[in-house]
Protein backbone atom coordinates (compact mmCIF):
# COMPACT_ATOMS: atom_id res chain seq x y z
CA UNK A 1 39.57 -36.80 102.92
CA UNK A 2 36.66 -35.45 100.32
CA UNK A 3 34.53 -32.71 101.53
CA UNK A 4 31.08 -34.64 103.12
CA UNK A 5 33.16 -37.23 104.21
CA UNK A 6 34.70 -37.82 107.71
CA UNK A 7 32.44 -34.93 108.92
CA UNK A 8 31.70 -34.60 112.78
CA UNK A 9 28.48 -32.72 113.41
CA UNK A 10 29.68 -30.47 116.29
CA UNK A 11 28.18 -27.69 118.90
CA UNK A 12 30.47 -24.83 120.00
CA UNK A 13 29.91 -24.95 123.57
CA UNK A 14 32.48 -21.93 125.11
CA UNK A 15 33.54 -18.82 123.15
CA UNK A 16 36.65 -17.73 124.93
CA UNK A 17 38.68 -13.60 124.33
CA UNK A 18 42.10 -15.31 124.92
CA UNK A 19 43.45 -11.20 124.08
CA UNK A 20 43.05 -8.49 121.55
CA UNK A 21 43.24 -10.69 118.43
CA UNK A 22 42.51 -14.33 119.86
CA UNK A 23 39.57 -16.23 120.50
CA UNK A 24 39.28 -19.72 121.79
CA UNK A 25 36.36 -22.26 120.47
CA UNK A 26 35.17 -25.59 122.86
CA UNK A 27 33.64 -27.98 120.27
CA UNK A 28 31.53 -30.83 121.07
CA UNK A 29 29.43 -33.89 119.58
CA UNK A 30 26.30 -33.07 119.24
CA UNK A 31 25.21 -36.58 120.23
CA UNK A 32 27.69 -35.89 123.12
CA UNK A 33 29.72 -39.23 122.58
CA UNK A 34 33.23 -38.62 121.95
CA UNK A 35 35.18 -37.39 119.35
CA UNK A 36 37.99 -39.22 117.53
CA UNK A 37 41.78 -39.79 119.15
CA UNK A 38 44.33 -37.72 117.85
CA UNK A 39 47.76 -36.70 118.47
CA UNK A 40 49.49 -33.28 119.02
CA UNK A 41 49.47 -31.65 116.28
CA UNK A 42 46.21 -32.76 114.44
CA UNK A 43 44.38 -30.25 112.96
CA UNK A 44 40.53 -30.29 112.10
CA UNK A 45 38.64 -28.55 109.18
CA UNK A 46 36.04 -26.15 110.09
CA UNK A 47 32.90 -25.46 108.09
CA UNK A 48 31.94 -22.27 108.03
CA UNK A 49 28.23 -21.58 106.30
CA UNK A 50 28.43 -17.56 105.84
CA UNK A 51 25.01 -16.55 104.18
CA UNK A 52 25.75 -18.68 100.58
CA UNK A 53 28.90 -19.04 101.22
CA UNK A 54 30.83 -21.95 102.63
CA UNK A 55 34.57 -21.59 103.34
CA UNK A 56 36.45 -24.59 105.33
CA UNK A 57 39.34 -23.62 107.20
CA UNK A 58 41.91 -25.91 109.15
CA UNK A 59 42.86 -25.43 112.42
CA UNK A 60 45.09 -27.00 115.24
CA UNK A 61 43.81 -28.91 118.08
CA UNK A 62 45.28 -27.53 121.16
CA UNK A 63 43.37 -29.58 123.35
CA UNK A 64 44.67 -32.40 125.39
CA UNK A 65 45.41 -35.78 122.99
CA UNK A 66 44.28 -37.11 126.41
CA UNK A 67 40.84 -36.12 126.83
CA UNK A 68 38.22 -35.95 123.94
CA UNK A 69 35.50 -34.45 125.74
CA UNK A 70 35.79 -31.90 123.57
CA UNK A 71 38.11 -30.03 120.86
CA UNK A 72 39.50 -26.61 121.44
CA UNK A 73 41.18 -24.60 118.63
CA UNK A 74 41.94 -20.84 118.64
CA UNK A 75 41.26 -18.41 115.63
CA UNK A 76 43.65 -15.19 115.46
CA UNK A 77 41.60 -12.55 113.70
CA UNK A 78 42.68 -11.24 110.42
CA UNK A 79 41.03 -8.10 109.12
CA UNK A 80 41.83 -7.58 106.02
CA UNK A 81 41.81 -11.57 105.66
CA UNK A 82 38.68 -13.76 103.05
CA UNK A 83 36.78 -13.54 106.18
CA UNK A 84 37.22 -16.44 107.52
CA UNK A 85 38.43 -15.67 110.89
CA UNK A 86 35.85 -12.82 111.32
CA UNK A 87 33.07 -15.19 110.91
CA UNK A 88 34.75 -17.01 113.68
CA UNK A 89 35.07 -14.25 115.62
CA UNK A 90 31.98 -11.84 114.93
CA UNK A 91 29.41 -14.95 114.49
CA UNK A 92 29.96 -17.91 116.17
CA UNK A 93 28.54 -17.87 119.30
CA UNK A 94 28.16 -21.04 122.38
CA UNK A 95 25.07 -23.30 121.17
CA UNK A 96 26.06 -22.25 117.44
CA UNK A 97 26.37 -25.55 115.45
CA UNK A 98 29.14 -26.44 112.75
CA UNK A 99 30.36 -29.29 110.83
CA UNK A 100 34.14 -30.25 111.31
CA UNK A 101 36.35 -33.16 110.17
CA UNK A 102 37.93 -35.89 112.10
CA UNK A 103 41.61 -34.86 112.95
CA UNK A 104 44.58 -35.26 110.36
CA UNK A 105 48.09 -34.66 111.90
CA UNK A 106 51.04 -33.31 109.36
CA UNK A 107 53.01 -31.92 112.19
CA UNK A 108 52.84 -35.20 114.32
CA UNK A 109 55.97 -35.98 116.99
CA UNK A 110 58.26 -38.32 116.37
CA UNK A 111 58.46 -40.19 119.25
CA UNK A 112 61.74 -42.13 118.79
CA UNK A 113 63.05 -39.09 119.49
CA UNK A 114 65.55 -38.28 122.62
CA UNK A 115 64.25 -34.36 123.04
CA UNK A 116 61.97 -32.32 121.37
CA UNK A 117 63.14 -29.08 120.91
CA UNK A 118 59.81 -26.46 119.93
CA UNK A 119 60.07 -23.25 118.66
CA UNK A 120 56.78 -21.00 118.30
CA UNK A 121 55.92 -17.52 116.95
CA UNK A 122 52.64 -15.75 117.45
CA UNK A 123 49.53 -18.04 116.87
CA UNK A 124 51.79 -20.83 116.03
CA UNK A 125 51.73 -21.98 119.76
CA UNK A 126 48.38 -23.53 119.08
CA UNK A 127 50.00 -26.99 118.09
CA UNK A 128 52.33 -27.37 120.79
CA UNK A 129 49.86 -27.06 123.28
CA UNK A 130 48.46 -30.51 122.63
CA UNK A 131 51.98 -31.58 122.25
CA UNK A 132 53.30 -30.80 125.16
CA UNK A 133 50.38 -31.88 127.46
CA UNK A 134 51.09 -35.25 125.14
CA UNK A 135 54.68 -35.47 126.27
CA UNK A 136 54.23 -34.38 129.67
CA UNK A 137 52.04 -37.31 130.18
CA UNK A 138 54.40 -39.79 128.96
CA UNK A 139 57.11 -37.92 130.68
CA UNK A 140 58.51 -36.86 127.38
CA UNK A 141 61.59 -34.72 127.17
CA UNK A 142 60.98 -31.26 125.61
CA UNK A 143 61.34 -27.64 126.03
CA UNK A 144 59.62 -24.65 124.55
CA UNK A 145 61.24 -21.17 123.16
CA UNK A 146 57.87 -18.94 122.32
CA UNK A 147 58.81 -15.61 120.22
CA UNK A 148 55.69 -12.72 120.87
CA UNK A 149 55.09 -9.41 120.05
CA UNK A 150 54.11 -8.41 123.56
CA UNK A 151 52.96 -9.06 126.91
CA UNK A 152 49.37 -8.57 125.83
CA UNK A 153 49.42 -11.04 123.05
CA UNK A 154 51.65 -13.85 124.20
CA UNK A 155 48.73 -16.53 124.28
CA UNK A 156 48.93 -18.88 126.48
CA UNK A 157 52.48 -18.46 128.01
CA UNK A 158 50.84 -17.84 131.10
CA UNK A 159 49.12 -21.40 131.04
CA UNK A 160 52.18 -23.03 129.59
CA UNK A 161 54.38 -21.33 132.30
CA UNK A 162 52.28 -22.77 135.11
CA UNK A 163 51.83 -26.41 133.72
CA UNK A 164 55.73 -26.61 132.95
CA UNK A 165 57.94 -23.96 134.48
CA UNK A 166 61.23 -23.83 133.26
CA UNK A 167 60.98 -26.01 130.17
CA UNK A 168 58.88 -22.81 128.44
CA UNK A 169 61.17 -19.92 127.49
CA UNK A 170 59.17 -16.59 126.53
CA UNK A 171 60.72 -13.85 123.93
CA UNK A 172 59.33 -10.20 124.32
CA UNK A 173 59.75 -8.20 120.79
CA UNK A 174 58.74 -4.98 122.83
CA UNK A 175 61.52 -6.25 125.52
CA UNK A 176 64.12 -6.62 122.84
CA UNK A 177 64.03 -10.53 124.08
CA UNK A 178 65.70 -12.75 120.86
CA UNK A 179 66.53 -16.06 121.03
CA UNK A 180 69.84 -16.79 120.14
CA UNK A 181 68.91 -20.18 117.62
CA UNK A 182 72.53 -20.81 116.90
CA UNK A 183 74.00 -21.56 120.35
CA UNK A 184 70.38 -23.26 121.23
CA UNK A 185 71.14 -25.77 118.38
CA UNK A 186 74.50 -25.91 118.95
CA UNK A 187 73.74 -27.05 122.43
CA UNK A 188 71.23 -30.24 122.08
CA UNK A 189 71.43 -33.66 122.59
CA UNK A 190 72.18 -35.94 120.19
CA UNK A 191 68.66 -37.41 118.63
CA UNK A 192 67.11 -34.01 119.23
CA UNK A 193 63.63 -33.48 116.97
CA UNK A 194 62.91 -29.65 115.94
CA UNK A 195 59.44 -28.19 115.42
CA UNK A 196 58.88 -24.91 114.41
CA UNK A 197 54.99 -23.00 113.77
CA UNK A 198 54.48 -19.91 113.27
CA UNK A 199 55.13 -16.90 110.97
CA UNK A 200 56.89 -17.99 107.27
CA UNK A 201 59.58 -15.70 108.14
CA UNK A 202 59.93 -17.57 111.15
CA UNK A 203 59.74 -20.88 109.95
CA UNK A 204 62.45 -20.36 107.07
CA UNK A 205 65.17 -18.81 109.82
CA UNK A 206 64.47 -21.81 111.48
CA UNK A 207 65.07 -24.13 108.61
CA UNK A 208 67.80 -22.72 107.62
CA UNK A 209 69.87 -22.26 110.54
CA UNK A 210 69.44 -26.06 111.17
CA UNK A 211 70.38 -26.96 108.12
CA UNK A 212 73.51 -24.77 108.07
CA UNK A 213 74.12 -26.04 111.44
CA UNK A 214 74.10 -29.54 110.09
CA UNK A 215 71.11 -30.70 111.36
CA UNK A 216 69.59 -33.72 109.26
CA UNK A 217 66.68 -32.93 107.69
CA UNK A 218 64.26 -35.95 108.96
CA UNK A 219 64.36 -34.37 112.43
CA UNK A 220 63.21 -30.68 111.59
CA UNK A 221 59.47 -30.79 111.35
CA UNK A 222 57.32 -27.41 110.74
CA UNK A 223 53.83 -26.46 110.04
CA UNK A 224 52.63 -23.79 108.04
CA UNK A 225 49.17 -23.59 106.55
CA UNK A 226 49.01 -21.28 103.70
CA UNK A 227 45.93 -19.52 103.58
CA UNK A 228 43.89 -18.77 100.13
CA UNK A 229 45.19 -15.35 98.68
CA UNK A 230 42.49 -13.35 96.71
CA UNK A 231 43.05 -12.48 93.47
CA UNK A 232 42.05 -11.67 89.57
CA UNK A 233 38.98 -14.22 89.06
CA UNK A 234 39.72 -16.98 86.32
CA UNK A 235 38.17 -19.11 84.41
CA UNK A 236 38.83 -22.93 84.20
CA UNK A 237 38.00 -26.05 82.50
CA UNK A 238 37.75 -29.49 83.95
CA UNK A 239 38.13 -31.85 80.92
CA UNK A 240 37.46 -35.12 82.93
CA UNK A 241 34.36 -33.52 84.14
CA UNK A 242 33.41 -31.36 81.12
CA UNK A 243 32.38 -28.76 82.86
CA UNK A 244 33.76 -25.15 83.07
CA UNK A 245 33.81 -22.75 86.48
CA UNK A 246 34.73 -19.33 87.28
CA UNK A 247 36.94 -18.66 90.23
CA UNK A 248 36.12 -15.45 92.01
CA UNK A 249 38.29 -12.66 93.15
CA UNK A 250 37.94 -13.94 97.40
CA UNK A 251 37.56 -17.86 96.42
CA UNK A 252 39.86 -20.82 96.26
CA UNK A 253 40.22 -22.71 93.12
CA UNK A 254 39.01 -25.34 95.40
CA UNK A 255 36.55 -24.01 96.55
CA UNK A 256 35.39 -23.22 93.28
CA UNK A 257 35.67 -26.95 92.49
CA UNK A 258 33.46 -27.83 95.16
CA UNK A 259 30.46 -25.41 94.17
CA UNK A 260 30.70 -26.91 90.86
CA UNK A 261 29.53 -30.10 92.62
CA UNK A 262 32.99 -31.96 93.03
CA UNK A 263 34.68 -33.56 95.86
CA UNK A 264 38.50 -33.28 95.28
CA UNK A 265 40.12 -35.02 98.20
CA UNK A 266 42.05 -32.72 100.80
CA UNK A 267 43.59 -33.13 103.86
CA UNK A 268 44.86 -29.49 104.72
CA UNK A 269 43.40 -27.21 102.27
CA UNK A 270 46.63 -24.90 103.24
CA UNK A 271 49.07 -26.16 100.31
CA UNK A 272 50.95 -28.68 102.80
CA UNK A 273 49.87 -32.00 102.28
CA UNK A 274 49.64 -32.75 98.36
CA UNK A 275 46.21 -34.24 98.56
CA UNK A 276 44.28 -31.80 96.06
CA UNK A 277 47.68 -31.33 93.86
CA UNK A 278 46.23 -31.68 90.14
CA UNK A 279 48.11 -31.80 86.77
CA UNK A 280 47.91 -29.30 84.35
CA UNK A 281 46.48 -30.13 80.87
CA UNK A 282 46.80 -26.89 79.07
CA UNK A 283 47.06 -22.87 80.15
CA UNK A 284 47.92 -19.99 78.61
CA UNK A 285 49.24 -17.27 81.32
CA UNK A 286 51.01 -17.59 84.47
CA UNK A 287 50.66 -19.66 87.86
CA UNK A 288 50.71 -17.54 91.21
CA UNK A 289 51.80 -20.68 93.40
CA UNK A 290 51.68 -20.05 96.95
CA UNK A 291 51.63 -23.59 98.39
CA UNK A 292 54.77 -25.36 100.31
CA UNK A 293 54.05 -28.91 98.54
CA UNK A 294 55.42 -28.41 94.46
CA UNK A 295 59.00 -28.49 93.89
CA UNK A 296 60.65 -25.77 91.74
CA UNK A 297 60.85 -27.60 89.09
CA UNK A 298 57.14 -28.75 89.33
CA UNK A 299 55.83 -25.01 89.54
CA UNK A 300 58.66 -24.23 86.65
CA UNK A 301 57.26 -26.68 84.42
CA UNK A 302 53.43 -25.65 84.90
CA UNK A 303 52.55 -28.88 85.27
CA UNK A 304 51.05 -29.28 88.37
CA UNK A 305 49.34 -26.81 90.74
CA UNK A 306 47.88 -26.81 94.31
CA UNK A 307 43.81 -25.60 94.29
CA UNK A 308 43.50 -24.79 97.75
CA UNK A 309 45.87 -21.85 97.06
CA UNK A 310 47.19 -21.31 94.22
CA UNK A 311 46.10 -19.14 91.26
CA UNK A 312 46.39 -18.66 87.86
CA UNK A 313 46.20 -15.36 86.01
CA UNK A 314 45.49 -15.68 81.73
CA UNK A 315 43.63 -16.53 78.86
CA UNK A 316 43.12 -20.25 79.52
CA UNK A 317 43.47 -23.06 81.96
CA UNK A 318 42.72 -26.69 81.34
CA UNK A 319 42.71 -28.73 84.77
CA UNK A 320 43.21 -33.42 84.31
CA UNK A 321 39.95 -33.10 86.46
């Protein structure tokens, strides 16, 4: 995908408080045709036009794969965040309209699979939503273990509880609830999948229990979308392009690549899927990589590095772009 390609022009038509931190977006066409197929766990790219400022932000689809009516995402609020999920939160209102991008699914199911065992923490559930309604209308086997903080800010248990009972298992941090991963791996099927969103932290435990539990490594699937850190602004040169841009303190290298008038192709813009990843002609100073794409030895070398969310702090930096 390129930014201005793929683009869906889009009306928010519900605003939903889901709790304290949460909101829920309904998105339609504005033509009101339909809007592309997609799979659980397809996210879309949001535009967001703040003032001069335009920041694009991916988000899972939690809506049913089997209606496209209309997309539904939800946007936890981050305070001392770029901003991105306070424009979501503060400005967008129903009738408000935005530009977002057909659906691209990294965390897709693999359906050759006998179970699918999903494990969720905090806003991570988003993705499994659309998964599960999936399965559960192909009669899919799967169950659900969902680690929150509290009561208050388990979102959507209640609606995954009632569509399918026992196969969702809640965890209460304020009810000293834990899931106990070992035995729960220990105990699947044969041809089990794992999927795992939700905090790093979370997401690494995961990972690595499987894997010291023996678990091959084509049937553990996880999400995690790293979001743009801010940092010391830079300066860059593009030697294909000839042109040189300054990357502010609460800006993506991408992004600064874009307001220079490029289109650098992305699917994710959160460091997953290796679409922007672009080689390194020259620096002089140090990368801060923060994406989950570049090997060790790729970030070692300084070779390579991810725009959408890495940095570089220095005297110099010449991008092959």
């Amino acid at each position: 995908m390129k930014s201005g390609s793929n683009r869906i022009e889009a009306v928010v038509t519900d605003v939903v408080t889901v709790n304290d931190l949460v909101k829920r977006f309904h998105f339609q066409r504005v033509d009101g045709g339909l809007l592309p197929t997609f799979s659980g766990g397809a996210h879309t790219v949001v535009e967001m036009r703040d003032g001069d400022r335009t920041r694009l932000n991916p988000y899972s689809l939690m809506s049913s794969p089997l209606d496209t009516h209309d997309y539904t995402i939800s946007v936890r609020r981050d305070d001392v965040g770029r901003g991105g999920s306070l424009f979501m939160h503060n400005q967008v209102k129903p009738g408000h309209r935005m530009i977002i991008s057909n659906p691209v699914n990294l965390f897709s199911l693999d359906l050759r699979a006998r179970k699918h065992l999903m494990i969720a923490g905090g806003i991570g559930i988003t993705p499994f939503l659309a998964q599960t309604s999936q399965l559960a209308g192909r009669g899919g086997n799967f169950e659900l273990h969902y680690s929150v903080r509290n009561e208050a800010l388990a979102s959507y248990a209640d609606v995954l509880k009632q569509r399918h009972g026992k196969r969702v298992n809640i965890y209460r941090d304020d009810h000293e609830e834990r899931l106990d991963l070992p035995t729960l791996l220990a105990g699947q099927p044969l041809g089990t999948h794992l999927y795992v969103c939700g905090p790093s932290g979370m997401i690494d435990w995961v990972r690595k229990t499987a894997a010291d539990a023996g678990w091959p490594v084509e049937n553990v699937h996880y999400e995690h979308f790293a979001a743009p850190q801010p940092g010391k602004p830079f300066e860059v040169t593009l030697a294909v392009s000839g042109i040189g841009i300054h990357v502010g303190e609460n800006e993506s290298l991408l992004e600064a690549i874009e307001t220079a008038g490029l289109n650098p192709p992305y699917l994710c813009r959160g460091g997953v899927c290796g679409q922007c990843e672009t080689n390194v002609i020259s620096h002089d100073g140090k990368f801060l990589h923060n994406d989950h794409w570049l090997s060790d030895e790729d970030k070692a070398a300084g070779c390579k590095i991810m725009p959408c969310v890495s940095r570089f702090e220095g005297k110099s930096l010449v991008l092959e772009r």
